[in-house]
C-alpha atoms as a PDB file:
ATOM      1  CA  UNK A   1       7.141 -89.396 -39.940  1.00  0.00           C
ATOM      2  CA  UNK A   2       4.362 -91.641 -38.996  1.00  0.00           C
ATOM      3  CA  UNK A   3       4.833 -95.530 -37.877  1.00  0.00           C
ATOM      4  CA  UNK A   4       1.474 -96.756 -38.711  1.00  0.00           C
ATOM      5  CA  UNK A   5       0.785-100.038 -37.053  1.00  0.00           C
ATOM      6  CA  UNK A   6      -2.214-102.607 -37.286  1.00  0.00           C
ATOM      7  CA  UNK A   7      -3.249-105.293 -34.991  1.00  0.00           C
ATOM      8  CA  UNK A   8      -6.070-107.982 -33.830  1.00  0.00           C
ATOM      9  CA  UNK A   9      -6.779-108.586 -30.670  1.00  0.00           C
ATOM     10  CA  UNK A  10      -9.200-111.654 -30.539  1.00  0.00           C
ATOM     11  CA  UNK A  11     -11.938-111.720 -27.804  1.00  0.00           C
ATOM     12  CA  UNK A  12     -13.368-114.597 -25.949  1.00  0.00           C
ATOM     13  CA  UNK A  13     -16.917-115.156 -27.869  1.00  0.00           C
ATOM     14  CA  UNK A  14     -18.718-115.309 -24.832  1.00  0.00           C
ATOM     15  CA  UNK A  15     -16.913-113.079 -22.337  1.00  0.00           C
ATOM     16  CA  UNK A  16     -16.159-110.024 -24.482  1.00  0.00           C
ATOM     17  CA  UNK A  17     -18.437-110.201 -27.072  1.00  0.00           C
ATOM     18  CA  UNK A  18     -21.235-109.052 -25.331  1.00  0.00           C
ATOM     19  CA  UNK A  19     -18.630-105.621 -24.295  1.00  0.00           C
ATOM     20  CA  UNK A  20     -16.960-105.328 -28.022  1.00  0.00           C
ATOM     21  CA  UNK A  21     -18.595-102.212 -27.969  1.00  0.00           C
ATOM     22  CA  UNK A  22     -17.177-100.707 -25.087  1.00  0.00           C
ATOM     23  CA  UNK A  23     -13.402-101.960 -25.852  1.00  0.00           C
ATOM     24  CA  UNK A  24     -14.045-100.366 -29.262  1.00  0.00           C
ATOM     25  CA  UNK A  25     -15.572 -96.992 -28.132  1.00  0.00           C
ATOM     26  CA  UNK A  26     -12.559 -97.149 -25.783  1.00  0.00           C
ATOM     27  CA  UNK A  27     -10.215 -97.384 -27.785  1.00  0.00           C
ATOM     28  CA  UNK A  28     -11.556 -94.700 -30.796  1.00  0.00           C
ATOM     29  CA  UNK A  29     -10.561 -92.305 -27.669  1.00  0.00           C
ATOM     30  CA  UNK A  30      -7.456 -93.167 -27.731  1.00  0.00           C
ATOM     31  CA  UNK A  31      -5.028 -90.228 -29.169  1.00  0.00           C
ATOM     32  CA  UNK A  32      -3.227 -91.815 -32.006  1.00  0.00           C
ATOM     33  CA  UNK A  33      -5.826 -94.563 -32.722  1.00  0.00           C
ATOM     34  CA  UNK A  34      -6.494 -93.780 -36.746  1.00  0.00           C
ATOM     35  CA  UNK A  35      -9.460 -97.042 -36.766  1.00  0.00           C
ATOM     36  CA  UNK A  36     -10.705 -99.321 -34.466  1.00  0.00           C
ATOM     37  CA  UNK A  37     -13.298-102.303 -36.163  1.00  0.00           C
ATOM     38  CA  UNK A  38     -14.457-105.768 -34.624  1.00  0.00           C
ATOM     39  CA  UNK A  39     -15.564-108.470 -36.800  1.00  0.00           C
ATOM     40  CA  UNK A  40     -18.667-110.166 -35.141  1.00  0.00           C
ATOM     41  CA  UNK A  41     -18.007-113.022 -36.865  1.00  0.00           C
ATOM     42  CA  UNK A  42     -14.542-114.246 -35.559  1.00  0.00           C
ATOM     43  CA  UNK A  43     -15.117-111.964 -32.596  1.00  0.00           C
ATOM     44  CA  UNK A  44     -11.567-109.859 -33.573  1.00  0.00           C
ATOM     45  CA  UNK A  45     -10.871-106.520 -32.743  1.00  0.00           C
ATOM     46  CA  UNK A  46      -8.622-104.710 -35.423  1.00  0.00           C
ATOM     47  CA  UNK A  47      -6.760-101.512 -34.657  1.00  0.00           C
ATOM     48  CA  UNK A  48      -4.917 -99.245 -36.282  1.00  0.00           C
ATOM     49  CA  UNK A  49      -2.812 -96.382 -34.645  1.00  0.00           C
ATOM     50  CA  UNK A  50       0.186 -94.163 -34.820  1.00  0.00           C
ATOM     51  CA  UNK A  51       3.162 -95.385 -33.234  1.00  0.00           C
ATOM     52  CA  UNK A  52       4.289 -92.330 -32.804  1.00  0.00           C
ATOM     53  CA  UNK A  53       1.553 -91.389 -30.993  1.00  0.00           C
ATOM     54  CA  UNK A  54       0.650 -94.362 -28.808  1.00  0.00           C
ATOM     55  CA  UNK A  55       2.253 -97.887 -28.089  1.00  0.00           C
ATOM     56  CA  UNK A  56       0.380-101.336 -27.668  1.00  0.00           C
ATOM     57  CA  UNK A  57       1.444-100.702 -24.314  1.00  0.00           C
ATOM     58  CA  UNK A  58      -1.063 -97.988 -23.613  1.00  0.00           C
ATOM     59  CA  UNK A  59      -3.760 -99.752 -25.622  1.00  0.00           C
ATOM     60  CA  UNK A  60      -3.266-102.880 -23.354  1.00  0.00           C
ATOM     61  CA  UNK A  61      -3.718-100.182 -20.546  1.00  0.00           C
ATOM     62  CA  UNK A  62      -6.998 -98.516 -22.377  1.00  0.00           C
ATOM     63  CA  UNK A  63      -8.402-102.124 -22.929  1.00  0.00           C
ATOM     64  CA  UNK A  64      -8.150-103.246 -19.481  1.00  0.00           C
ATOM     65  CA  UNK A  65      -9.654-100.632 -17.848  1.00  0.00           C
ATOM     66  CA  UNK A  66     -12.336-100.813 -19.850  1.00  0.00           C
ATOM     67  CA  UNK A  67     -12.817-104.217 -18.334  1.00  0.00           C
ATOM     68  CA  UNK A  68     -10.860-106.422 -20.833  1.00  0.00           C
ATOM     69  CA  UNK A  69      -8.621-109.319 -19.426  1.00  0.00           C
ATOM     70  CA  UNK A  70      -5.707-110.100 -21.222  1.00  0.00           C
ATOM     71  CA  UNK A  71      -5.107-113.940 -21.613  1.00  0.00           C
ATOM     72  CA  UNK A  72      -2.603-115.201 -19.279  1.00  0.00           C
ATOM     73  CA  UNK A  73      -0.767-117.823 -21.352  1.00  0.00           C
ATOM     74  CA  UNK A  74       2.936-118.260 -21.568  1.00  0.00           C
ATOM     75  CA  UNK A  75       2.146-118.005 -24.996  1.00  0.00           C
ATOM     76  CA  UNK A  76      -0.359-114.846 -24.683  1.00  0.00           C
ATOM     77  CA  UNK A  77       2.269-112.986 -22.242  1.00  0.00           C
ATOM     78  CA  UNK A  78       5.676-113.639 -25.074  1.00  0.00           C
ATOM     79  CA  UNK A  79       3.398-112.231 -27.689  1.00  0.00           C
ATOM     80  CA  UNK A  80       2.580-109.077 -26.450  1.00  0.00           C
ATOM     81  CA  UNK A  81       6.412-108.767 -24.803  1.00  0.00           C
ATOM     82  CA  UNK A  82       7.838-109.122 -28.065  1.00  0.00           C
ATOM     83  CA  UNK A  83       5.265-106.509 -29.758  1.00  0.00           C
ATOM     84  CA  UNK A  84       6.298-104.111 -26.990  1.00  0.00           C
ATOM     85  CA  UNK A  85       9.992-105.053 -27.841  1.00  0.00           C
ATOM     86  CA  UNK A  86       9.400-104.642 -31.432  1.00  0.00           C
ATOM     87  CA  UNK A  87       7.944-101.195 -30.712  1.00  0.00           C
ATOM     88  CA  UNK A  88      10.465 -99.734 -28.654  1.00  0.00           C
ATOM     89  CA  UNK A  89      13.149-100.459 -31.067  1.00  0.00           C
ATOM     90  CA  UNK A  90      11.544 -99.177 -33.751  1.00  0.00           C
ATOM     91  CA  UNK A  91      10.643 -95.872 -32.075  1.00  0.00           C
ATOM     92  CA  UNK A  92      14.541 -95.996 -30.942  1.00  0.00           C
ATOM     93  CA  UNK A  93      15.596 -96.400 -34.427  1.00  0.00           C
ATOM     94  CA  UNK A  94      13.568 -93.590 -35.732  1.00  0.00           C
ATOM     95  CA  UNK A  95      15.750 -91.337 -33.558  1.00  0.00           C
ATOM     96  CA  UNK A  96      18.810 -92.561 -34.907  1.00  0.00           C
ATOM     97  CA  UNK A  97      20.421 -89.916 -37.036  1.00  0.00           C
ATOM     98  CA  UNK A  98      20.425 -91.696 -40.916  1.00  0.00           C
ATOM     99  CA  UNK A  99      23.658 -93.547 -42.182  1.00  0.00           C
ATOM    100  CA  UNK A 100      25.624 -90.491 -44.399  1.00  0.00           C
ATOM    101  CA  UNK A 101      25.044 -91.655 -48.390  1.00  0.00           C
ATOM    102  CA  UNK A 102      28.354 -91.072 -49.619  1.00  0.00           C
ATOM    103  CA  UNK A 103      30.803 -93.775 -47.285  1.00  0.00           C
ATOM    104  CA  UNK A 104      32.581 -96.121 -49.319  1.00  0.00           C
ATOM    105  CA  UNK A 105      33.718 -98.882 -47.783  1.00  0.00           C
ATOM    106  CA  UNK A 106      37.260 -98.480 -50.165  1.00  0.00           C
ATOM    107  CA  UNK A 107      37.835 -95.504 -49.077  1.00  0.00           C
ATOM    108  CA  UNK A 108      37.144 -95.610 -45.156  1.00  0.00           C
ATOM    109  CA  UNK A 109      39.713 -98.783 -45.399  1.00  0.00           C
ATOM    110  CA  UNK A 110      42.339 -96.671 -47.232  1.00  0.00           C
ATOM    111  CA  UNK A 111      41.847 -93.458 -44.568  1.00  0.00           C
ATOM    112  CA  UNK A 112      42.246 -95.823 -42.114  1.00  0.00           C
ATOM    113  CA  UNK A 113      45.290 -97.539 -43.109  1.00  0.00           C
ATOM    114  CA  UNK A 114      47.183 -94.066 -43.453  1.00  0.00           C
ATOM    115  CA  UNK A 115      46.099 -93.450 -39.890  1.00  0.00           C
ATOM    116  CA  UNK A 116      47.176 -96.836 -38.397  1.00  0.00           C
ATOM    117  CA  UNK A 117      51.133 -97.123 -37.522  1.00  0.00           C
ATOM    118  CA  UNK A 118      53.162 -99.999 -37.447  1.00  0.00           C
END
């Protein structure tokens, strides 16, 4: 099962503009990226990629070393901690073995009451 997962990652007009081309030819190498676009007009790169194959993490990683800084605002920082929370818990909970369909709630209360002494 796929997690497909999109995101924009807006670049300073004047300081990445100019290397849009490079962050996006970066990141098409990326294993797992599925499409990478950037929208001259409000200077936005928009990815898509395959959870399952690579986290925001990584792209961070592929970004900045093809020369991107990454804004440095509280702000900025909480943003991308929370998407690589967000991430991690849902790759987590794809591991999780699925809840079993037949439990009813009625019936778990009565087995356990039998097995409960007084």
């Amino acid at each position: 099962m796929s997690i497909m997962k999109h995101r924009r990652i807006a670049l300073n007009h004047r300081k990445d503009g100019p290397n849009a081309e490079r962050f996006t030819a970066a990141l098409q190498e990326g294993v797992g990226v599925t499409e990478v676009t950037y929208d001259k007009e409000k200077c936005v790169l928009n990815i898509s990629y395959n959870l399952n194959m690579i986290t925001f993490a990584q792209i961070e990683n592929i970004l900045a070393k093809a020369g991107y800084t990454w804004p440095d605002s509280f702000l900025q920082r909480t943003k991308r901690s929370w998407i690589h929370f967000s991430e991690e818990n849902e790759l987590e909970n794809a591991k999780a073995p699925s809840a079993p369909c037949c439990s009813h709630p009625d019936e778990i209360l009565a087995r356990n009451k039998r097995t409960v002494s007084h």
